[in-house]
N, C-alpha and C. Protein backbone atom coordinates (compact mmCIF):
# COMPACT_ATOMS: atom_id res chain seq x y z
N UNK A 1 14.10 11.81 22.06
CA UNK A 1 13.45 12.19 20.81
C UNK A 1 12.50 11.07 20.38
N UNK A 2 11.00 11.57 20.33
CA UNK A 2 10.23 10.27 19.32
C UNK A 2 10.63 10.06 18.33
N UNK A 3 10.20 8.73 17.79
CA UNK A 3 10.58 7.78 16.76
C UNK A 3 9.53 8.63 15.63
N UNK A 4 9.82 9.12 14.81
CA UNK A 4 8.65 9.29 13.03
C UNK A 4 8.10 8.23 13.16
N UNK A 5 6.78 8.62 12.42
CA UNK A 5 5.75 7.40 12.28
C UNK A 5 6.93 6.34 11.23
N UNK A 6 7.76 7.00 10.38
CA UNK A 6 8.56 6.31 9.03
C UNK A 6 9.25 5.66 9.95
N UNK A 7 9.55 5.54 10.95
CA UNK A 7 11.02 4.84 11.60
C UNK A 7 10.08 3.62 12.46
N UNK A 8 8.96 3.47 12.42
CA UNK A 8 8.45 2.27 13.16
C UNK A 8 7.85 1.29 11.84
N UNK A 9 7.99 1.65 10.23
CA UNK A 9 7.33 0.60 9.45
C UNK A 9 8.32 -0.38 8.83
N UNK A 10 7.49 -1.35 8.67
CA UNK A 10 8.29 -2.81 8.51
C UNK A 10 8.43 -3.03 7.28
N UNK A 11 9.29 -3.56 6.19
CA UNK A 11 9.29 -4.34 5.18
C UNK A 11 8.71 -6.04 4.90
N UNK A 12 7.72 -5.51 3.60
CA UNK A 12 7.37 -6.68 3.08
C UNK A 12 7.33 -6.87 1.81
N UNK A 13 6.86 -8.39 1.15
CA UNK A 13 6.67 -8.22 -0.37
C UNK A 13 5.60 -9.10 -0.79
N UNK A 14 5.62 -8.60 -1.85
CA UNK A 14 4.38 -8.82 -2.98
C UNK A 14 4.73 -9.34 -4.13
N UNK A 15 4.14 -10.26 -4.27
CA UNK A 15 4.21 -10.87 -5.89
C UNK A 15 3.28 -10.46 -6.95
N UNK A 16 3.02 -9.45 -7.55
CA UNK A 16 1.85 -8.98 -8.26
C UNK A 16 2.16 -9.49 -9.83
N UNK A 17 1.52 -9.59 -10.94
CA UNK A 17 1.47 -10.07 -12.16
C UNK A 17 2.25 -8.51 -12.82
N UNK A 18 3.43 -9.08 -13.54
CA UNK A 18 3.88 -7.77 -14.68
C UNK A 18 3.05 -6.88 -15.04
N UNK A 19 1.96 -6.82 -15.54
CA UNK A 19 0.80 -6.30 -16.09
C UNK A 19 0.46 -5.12 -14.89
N UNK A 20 0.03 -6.17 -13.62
CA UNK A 20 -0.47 -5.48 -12.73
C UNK A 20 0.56 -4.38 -11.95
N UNK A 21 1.62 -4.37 -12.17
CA UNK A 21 2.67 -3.67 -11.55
C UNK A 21 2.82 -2.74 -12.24
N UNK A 22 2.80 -3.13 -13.30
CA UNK A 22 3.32 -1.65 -14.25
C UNK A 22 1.94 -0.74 -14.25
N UNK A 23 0.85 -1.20 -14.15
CA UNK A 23 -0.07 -0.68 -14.46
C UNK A 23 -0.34 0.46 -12.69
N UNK A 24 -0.10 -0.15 -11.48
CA UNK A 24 0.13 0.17 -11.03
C UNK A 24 1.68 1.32 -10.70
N UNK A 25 2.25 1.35 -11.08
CA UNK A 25 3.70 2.27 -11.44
C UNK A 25 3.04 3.36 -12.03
N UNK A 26 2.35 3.24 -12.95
CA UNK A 26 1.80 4.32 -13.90
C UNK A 26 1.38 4.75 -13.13
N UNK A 27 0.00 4.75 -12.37
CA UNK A 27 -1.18 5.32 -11.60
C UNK A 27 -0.35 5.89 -10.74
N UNK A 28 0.63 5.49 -9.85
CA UNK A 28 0.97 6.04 -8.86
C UNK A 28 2.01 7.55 -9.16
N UNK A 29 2.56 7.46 -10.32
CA UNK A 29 3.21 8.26 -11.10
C UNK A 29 2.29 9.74 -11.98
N UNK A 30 1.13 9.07 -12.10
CA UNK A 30 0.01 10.07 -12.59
C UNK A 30 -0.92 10.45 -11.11
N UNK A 31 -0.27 10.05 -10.30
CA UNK A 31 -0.99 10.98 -8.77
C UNK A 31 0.33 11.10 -8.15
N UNK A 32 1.13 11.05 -8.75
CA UNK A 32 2.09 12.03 -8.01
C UNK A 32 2.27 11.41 -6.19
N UNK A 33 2.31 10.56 -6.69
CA UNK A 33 2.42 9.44 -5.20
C UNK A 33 3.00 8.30 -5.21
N UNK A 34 3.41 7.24 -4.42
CA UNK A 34 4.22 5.70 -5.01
C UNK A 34 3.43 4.88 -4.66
N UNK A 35 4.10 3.83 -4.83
CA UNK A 35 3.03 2.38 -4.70
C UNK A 35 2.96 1.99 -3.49
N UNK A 36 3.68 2.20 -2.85
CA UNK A 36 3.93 2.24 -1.47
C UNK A 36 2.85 2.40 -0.56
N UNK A 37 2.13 3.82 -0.97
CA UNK A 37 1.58 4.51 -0.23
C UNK A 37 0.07 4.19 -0.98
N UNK A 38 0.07 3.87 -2.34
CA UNK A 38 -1.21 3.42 -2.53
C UNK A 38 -1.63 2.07 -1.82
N UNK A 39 -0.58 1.06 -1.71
CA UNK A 39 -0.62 0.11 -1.12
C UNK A 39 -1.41 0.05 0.39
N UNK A 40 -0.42 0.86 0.52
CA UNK A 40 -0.92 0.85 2.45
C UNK A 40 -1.93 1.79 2.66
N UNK A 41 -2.22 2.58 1.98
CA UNK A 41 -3.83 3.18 1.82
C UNK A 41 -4.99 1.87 1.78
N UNK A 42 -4.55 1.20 0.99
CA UNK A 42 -5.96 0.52 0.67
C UNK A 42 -6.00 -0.62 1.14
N UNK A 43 -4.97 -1.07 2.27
CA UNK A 43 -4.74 -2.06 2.97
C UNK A 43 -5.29 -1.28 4.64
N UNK A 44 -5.00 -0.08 5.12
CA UNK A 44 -5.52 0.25 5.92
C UNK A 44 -7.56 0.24 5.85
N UNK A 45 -7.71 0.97 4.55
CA UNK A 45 -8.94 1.11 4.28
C UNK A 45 -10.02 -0.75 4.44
N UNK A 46 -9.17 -1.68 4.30
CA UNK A 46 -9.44 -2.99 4.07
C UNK A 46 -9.80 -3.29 5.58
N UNK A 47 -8.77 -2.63 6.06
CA UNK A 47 -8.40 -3.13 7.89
C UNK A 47 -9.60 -2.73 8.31
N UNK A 48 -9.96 -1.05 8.03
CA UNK A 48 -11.17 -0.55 8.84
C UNK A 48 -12.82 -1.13 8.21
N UNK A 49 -13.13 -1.88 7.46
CA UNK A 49 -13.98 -2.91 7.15
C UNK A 49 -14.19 -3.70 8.16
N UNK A 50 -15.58 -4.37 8.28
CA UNK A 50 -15.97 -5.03 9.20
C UNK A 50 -15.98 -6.62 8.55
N UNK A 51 -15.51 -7.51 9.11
CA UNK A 51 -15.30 -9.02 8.57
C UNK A 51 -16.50 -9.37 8.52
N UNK A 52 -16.71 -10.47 7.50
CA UNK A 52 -17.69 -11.26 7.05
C UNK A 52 -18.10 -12.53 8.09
N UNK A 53 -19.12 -12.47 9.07
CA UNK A 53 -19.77 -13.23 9.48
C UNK A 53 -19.71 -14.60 9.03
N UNK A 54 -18.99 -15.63 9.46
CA UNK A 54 -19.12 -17.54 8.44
C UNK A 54 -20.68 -17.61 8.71
């Protein structure tokens, strides 16, 4: 049997500012989605960006 994409992701953490967490909690709660997944949305979206040339 394959592995779910859910059974190959890793745990990590974040230190975000009170403010910024809750504010985040909300949003993810008013789209009907978690932080989780906003997270790793916009960390993938970051990934597929092309790096800055020094």
């Amino acid at each position: 049997m394959a592995k779910a994409e859910s059974d190959d992701k890793r745990n990590t953490s974040l230190r975000l500012s009170k403010k910024t967490l809750k504010a985040l909690k909300i949003r993810a709660i008013e789209e009907e989605t978690s932080v989780q997944k906003i997270v790793e949305q916009l960390i993938e979206a970051y990934l597929k960006t092309s790096r800055k040339k020094d």
